[in-house]
N, C-alpha and C. Protein backbone atom coordinates (compact mmCIF):
# COMPACT_ATOMS: atom_id res chain seq x y z
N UNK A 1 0.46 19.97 34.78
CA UNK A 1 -0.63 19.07 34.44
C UNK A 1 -0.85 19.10 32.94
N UNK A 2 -1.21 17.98 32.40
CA UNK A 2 -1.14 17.83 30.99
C UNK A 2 -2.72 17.41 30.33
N UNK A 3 -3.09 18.61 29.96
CA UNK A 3 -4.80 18.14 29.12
C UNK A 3 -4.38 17.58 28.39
N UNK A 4 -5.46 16.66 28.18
CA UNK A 4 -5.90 15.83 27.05
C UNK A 4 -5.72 16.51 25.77
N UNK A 5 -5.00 15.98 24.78
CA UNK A 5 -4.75 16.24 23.44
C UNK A 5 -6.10 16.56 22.72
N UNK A 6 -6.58 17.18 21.43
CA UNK A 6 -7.61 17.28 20.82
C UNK A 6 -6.91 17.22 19.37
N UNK A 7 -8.36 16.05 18.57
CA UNK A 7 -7.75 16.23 17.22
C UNK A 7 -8.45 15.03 16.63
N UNK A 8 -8.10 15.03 15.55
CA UNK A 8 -8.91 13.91 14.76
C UNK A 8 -8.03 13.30 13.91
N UNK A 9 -7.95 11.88 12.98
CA UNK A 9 -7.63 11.11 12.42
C UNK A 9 -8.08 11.53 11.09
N UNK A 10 -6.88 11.78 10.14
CA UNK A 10 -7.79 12.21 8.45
C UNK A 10 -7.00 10.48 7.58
N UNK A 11 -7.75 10.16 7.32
CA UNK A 11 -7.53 8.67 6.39
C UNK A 11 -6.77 9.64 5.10
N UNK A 12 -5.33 9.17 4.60
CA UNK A 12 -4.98 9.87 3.43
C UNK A 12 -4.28 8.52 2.57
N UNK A 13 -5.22 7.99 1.72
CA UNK A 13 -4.91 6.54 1.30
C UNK A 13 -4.96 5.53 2.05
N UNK A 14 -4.75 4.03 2.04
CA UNK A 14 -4.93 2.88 2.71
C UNK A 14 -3.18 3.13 3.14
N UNK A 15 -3.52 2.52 4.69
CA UNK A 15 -1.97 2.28 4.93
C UNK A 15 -1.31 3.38 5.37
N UNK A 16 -1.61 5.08 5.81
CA UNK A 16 -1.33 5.48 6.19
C UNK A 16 -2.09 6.69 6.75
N UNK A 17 -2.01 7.56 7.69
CA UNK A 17 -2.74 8.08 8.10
C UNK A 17 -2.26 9.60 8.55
N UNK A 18 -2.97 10.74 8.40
CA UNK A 18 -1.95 12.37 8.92
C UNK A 18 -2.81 12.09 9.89
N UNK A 19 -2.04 12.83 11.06
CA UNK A 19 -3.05 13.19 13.06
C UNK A 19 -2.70 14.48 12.81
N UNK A 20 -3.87 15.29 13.00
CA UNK A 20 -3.61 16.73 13.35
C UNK A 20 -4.23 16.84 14.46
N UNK A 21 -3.50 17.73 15.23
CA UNK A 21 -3.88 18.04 17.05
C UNK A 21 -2.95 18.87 17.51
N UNK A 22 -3.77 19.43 18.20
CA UNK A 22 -3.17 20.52 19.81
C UNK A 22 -3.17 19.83 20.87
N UNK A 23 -1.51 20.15 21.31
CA UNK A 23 -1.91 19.42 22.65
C UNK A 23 -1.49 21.08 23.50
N UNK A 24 -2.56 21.32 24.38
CA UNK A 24 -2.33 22.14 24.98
C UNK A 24 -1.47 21.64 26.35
N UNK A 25 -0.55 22.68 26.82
CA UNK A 25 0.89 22.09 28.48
C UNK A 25 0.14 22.93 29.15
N UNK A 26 -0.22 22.42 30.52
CA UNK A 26 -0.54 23.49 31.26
C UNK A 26 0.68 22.63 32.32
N UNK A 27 1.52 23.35 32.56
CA UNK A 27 2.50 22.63 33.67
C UNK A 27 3.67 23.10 34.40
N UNK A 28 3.81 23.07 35.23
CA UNK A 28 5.39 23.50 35.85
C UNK A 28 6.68 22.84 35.87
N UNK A 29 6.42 21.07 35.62
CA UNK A 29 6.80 20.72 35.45
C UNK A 29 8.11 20.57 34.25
N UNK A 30 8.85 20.05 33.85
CA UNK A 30 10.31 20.32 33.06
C UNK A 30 9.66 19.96 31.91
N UNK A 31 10.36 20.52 30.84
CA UNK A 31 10.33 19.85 29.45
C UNK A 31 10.17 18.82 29.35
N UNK A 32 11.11 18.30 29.70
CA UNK A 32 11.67 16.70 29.70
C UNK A 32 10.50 16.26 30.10
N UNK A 33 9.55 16.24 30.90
CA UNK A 33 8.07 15.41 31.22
C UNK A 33 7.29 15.56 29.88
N UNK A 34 7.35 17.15 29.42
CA UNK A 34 6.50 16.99 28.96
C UNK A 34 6.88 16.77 26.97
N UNK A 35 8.20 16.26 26.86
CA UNK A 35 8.45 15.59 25.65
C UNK A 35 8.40 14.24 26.13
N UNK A 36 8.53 13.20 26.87
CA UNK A 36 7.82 11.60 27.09
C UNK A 36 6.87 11.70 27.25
N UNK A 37 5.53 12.58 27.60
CA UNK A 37 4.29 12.40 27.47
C UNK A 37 4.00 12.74 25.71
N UNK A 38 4.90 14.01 25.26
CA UNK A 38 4.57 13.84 23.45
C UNK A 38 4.41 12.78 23.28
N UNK A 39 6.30 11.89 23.30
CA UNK A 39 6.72 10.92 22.72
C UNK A 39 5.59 9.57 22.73
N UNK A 40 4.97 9.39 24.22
CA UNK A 40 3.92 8.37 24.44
C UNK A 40 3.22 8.24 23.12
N UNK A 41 2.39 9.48 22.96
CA UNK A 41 1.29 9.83 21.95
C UNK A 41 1.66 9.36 20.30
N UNK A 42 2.82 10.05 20.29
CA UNK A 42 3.69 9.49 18.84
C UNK A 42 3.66 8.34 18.24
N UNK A 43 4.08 7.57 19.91
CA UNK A 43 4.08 6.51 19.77
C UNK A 43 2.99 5.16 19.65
N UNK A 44 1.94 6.03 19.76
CA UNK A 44 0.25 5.14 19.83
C UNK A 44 0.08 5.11 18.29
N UNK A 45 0.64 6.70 17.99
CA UNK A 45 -0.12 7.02 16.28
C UNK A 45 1.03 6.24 15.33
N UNK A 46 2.01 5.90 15.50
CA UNK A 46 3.12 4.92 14.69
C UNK A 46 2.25 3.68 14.60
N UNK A 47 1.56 3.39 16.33
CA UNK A 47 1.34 1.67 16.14
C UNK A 47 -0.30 1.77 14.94
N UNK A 48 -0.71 3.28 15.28
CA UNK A 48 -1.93 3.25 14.54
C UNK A 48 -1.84 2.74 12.84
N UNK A 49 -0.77 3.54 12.53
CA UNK A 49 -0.54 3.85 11.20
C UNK A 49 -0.07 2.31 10.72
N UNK A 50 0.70 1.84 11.40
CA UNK A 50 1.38 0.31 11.15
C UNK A 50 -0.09 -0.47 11.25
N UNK A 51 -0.44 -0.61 12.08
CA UNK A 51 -2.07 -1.18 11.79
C UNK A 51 -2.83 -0.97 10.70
N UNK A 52 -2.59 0.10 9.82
CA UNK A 52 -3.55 0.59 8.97
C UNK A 52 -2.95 -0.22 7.52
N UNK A 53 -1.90 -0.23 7.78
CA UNK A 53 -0.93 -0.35 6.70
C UNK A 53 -0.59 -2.09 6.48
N UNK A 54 -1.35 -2.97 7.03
CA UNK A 54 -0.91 -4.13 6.94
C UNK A 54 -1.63 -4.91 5.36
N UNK A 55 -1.18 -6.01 4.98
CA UNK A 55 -1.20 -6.92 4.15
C UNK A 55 -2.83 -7.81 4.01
N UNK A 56 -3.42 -7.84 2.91
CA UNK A 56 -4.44 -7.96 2.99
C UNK A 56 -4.16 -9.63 2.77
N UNK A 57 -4.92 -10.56 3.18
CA UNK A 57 -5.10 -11.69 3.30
C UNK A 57 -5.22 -12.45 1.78
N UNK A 58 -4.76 -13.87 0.81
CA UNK A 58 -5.02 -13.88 -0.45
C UNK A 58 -6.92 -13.63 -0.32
N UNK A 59 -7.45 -14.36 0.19
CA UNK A 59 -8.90 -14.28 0.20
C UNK A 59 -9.42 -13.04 0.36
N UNK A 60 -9.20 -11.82 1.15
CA UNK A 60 -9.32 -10.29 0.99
C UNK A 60 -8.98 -9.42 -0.86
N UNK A 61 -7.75 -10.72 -1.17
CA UNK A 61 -7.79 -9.73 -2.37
C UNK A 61 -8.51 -9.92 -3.20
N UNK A 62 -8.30 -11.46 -3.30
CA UNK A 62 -9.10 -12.29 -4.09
C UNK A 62 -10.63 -11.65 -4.18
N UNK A 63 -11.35 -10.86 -2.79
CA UNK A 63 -12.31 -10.14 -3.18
C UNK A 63 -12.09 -8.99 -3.39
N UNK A 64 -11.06 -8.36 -3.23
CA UNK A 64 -10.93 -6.81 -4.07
C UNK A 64 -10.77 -7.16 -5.70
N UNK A 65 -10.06 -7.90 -5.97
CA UNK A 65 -9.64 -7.60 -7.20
C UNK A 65 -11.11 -7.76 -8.35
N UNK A 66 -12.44 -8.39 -8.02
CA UNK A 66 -13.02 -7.72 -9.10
C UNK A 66 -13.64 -6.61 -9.33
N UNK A 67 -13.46 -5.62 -8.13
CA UNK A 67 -13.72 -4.27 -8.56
C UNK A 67 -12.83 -3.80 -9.12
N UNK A 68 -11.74 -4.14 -9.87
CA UNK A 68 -11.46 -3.62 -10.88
C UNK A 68 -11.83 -3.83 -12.20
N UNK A 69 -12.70 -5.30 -12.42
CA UNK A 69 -13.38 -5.69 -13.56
C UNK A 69 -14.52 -5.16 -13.55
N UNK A 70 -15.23 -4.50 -13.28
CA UNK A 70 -16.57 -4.47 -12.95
C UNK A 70 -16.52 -3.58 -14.31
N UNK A 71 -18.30 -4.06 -14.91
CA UNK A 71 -18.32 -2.76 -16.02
C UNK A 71 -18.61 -1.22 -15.40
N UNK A 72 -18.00 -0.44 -15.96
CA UNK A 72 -18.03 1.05 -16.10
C UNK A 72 -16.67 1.40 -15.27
N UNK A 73 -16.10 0.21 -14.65
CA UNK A 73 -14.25 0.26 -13.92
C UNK A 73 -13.60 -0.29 -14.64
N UNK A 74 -13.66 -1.02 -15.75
CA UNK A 74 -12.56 -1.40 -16.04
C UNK A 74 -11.02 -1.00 -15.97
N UNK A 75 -10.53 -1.60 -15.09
CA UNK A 75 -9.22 -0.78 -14.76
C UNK A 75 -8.48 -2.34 -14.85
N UNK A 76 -8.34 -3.39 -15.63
CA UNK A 76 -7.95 -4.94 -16.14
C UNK A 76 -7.47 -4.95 -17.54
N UNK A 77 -6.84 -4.84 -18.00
CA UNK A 77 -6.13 -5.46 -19.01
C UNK A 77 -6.12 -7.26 -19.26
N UNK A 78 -6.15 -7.84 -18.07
CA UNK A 78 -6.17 -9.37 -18.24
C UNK A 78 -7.30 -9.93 -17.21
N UNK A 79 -7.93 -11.20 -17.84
CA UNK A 79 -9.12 -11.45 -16.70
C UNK A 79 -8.62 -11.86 -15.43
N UNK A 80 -9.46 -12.50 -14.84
CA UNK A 80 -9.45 -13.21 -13.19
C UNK A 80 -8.70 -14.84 -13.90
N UNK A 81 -8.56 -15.33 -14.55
CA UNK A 81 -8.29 -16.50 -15.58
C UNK A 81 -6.77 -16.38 -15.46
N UNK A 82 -6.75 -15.52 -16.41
CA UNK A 82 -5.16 -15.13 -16.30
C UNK A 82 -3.90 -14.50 -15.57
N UNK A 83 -5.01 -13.77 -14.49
CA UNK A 83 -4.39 -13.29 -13.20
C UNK A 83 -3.82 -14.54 -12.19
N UNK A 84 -4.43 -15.71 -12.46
CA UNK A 84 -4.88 -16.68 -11.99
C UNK A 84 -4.00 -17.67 -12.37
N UNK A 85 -3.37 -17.87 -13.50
CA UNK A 85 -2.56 -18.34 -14.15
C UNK A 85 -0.95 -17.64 -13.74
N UNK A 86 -0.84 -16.16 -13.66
CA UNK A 86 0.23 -15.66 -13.57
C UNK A 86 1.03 -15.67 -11.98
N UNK A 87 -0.06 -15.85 -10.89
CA UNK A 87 -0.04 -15.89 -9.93
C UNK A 87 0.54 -17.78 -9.96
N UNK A 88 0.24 -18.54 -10.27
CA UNK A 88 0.15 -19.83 -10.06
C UNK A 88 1.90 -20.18 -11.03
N UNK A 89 2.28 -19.05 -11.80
CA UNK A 89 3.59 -19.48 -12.49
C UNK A 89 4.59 -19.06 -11.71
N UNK A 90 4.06 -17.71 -11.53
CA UNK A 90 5.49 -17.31 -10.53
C UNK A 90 5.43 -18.12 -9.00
N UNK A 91 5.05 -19.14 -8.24
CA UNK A 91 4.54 -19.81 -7.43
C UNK A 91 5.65 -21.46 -8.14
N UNK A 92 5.60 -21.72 -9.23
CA UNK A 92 5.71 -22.50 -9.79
C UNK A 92 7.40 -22.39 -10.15
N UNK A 93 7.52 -21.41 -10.00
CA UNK A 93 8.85 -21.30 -10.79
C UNK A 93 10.05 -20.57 -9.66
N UNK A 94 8.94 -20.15 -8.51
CA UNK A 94 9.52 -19.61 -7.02
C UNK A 94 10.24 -18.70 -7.16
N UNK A 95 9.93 -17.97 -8.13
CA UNK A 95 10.32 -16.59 -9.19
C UNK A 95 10.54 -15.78 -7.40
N UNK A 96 12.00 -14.39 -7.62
CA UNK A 96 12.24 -13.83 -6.81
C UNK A 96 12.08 -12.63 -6.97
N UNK A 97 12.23 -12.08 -8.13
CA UNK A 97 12.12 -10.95 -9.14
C UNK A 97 11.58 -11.03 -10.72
N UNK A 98 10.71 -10.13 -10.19
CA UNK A 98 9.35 -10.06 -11.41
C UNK A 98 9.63 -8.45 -12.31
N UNK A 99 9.68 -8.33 -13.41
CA UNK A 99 9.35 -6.89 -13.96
C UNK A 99 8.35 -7.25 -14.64
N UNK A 100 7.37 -6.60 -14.58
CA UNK A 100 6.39 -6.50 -15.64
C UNK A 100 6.61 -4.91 -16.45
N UNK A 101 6.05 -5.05 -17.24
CA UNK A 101 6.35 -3.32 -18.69
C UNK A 101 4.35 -3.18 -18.39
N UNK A 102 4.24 -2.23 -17.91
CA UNK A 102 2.56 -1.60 -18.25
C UNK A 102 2.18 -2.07 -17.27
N UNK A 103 1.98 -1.04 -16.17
CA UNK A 103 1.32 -1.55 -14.83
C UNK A 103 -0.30 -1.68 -15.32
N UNK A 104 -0.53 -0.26 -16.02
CA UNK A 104 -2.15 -0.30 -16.27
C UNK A 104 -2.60 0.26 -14.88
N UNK A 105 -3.55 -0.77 -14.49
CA UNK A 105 -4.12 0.17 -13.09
C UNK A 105 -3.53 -0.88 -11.77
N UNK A 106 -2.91 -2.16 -12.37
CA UNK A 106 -2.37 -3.05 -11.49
C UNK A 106 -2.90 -3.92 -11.06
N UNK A 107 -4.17 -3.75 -11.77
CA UNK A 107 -4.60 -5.42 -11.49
C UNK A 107 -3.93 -6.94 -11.84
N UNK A 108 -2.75 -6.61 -12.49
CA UNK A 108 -2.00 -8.15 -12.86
C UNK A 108 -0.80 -8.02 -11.47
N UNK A 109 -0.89 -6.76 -11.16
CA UNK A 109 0.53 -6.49 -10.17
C UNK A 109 -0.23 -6.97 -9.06
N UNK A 110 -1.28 -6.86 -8.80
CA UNK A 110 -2.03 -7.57 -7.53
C UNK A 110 -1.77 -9.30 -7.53
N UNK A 111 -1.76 -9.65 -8.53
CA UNK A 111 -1.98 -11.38 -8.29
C UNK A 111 -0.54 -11.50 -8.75
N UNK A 112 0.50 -10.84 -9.09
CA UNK A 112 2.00 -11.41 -9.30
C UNK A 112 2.76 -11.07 -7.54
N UNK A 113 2.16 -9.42 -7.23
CA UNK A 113 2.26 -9.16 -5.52
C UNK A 113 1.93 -10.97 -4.75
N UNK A 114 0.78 -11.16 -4.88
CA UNK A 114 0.02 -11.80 -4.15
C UNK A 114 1.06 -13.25 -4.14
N UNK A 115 1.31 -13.54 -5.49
CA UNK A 115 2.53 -14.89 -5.19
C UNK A 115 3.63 -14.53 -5.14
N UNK A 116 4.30 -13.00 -5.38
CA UNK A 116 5.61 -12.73 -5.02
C UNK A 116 5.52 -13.29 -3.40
N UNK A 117 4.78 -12.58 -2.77
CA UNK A 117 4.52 -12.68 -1.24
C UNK A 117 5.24 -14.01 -0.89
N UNK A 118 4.59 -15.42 -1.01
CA UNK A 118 4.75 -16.13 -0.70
C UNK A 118 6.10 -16.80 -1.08
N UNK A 119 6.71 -16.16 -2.27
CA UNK A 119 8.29 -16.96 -2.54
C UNK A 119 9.18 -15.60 -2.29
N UNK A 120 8.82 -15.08 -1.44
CA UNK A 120 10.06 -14.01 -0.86
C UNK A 120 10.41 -12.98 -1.72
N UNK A 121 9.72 -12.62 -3.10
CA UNK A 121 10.18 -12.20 -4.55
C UNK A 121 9.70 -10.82 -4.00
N UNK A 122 10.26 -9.68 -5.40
CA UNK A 122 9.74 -8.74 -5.23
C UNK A 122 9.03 -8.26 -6.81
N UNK A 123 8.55 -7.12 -7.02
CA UNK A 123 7.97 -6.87 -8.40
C UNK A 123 8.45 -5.57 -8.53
N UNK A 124 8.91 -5.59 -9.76
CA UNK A 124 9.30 -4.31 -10.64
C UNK A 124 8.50 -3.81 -11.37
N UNK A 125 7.53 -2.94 -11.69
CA UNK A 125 6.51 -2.29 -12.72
C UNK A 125 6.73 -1.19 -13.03
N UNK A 126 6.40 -1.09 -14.68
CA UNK A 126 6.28 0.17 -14.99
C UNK A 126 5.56 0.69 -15.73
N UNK A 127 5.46 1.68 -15.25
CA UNK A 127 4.19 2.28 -16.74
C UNK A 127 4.35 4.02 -17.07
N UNK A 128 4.12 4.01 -17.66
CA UNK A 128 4.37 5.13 -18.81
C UNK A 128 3.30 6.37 -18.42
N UNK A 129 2.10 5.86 -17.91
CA UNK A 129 0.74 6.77 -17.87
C UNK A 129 1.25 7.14 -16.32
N UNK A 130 0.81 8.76 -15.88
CA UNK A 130 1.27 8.87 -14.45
C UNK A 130 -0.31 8.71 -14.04
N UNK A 131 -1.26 8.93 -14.62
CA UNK A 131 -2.75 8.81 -13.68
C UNK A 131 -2.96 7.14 -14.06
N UNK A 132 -2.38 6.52 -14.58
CA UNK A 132 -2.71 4.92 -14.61
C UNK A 132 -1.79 4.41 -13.31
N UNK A 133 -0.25 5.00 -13.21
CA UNK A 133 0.64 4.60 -11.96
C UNK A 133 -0.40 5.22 -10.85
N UNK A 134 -1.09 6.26 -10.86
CA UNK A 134 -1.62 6.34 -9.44
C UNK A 134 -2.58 5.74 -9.17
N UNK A 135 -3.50 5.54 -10.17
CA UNK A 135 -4.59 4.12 -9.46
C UNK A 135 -4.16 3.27 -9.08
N UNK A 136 -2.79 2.43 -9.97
CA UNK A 136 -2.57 1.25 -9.71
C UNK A 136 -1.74 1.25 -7.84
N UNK A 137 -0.86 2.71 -7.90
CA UNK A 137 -0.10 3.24 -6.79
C UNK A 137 -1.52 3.05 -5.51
N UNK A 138 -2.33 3.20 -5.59
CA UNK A 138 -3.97 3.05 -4.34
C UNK A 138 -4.42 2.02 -4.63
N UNK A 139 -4.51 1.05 -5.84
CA UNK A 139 -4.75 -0.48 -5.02
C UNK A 139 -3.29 -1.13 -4.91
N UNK A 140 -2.25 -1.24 -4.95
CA UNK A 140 -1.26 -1.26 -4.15
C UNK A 140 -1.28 -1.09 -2.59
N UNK A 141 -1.22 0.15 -2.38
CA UNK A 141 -1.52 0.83 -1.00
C UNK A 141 -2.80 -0.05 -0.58
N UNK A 142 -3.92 -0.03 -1.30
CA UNK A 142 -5.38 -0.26 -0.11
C UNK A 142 -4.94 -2.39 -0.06
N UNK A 143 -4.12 -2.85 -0.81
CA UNK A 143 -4.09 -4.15 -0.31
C UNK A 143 -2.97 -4.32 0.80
N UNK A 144 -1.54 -3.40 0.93
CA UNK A 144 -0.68 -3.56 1.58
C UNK A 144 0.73 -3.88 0.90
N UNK A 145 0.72 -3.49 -0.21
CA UNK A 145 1.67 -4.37 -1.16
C UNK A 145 2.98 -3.69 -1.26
N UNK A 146 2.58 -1.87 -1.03
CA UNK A 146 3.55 -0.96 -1.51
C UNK A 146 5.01 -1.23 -1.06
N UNK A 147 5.69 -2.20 -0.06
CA UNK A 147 6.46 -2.26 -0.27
C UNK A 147 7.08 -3.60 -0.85
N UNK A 148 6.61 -4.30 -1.27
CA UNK A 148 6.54 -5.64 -1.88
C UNK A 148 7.16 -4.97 -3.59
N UNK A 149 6.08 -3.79 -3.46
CA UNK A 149 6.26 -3.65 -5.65
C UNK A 149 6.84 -2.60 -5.76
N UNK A 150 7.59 -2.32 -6.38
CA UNK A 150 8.25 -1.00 -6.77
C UNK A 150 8.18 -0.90 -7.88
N UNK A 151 6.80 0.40 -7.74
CA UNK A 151 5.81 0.99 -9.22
C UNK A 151 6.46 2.61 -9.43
N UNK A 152 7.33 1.94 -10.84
CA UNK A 152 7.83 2.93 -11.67
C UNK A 152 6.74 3.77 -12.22
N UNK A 153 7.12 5.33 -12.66
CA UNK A 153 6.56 5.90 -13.74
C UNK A 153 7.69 6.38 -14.37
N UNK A 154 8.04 5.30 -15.59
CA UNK A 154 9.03 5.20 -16.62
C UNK A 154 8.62 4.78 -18.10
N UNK A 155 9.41 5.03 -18.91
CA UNK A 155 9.11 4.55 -20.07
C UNK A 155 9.83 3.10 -20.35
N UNK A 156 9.61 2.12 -20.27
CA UNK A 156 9.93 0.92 -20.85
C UNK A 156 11.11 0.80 -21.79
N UNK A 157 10.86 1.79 -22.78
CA UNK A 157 11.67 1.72 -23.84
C UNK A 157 13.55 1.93 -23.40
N UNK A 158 13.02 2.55 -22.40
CA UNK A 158 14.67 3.76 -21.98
C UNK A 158 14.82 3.02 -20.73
N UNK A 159 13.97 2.82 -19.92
CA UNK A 159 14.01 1.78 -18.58
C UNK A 159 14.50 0.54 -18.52
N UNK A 160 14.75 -0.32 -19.50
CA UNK A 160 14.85 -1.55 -19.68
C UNK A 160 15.89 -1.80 -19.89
């Protein structure tokens, strides 16, 4: 007989998730039962994690992205104007591959993500700062993008 698993869900970034748990066997039954009853469970926390991990809608980002303008966050190098503009060229030009040099915190990689999306493209970024790649690396992650952009921590100069 097989108790009920115990354990909890720890959120570790957007998009993915650790399960820690005991599952206690009380059983006579063969191994083999009681690795397809694991496997079941595995298999709930895959669909969990894939759920967690999906693509945020343009209108979802469109409201994330001004918490990165906000005063005392500035984490923007370019406004909502020009994000706005860059998004609307690569769209325009049905661009497939993007590099940008200076992720920053990724607020321009959000709205070049956001129209890569739609013309099948992907984005190359890089940046030089490793605590600027990891902010930008978590709004990446919290919109769904991470595998859309592939965010270097490189130097430009030697990268290019």
């Amino acid at each position: 007989m097989m108790v009920p698993f115990e354990g909890r869900v720890n959120p570790c970034g957007a998009g993915s998730i650790i399960y820690n748990f005991r599952l206690r066997l009380r059983s006579n039954k063969s191994l083999e039962t009681n690795t397809v009853n694991l496997t079941g469970w595995l298999l709930i926390l895959s669909s969990v994690a894939a759920a967690q991990s999906r693509s945020m809608t343009d209108e979802e980002i469109r409201s994330y992205l001004p918490r990165l303008i906000e005063p005392g966050h500035r984490e923007a190098n370019i406004g909502a104007a020009d994000g706005q503009y860059l998004h609307d060229l690569v769209i325009k030009l049905k661009a497939k591959r993007v590099l940008e040099v200076g992720t920053a915190h990724g607020y321009s990689a959000l709205w070049l993500a956001m129209a890569l999306r739609k013309t099948d493209g992907r984005l190359t970024t890089l940046e030089i700062h490793e605590g600027h790649q990891a902010i930008a690396r978590q709004h990446l992650a919290a919109t769904g993008f991470e595998s859309l952009v592939d965010a270097r921590l490189a130097d430009a100069r030697r990268a290019v």
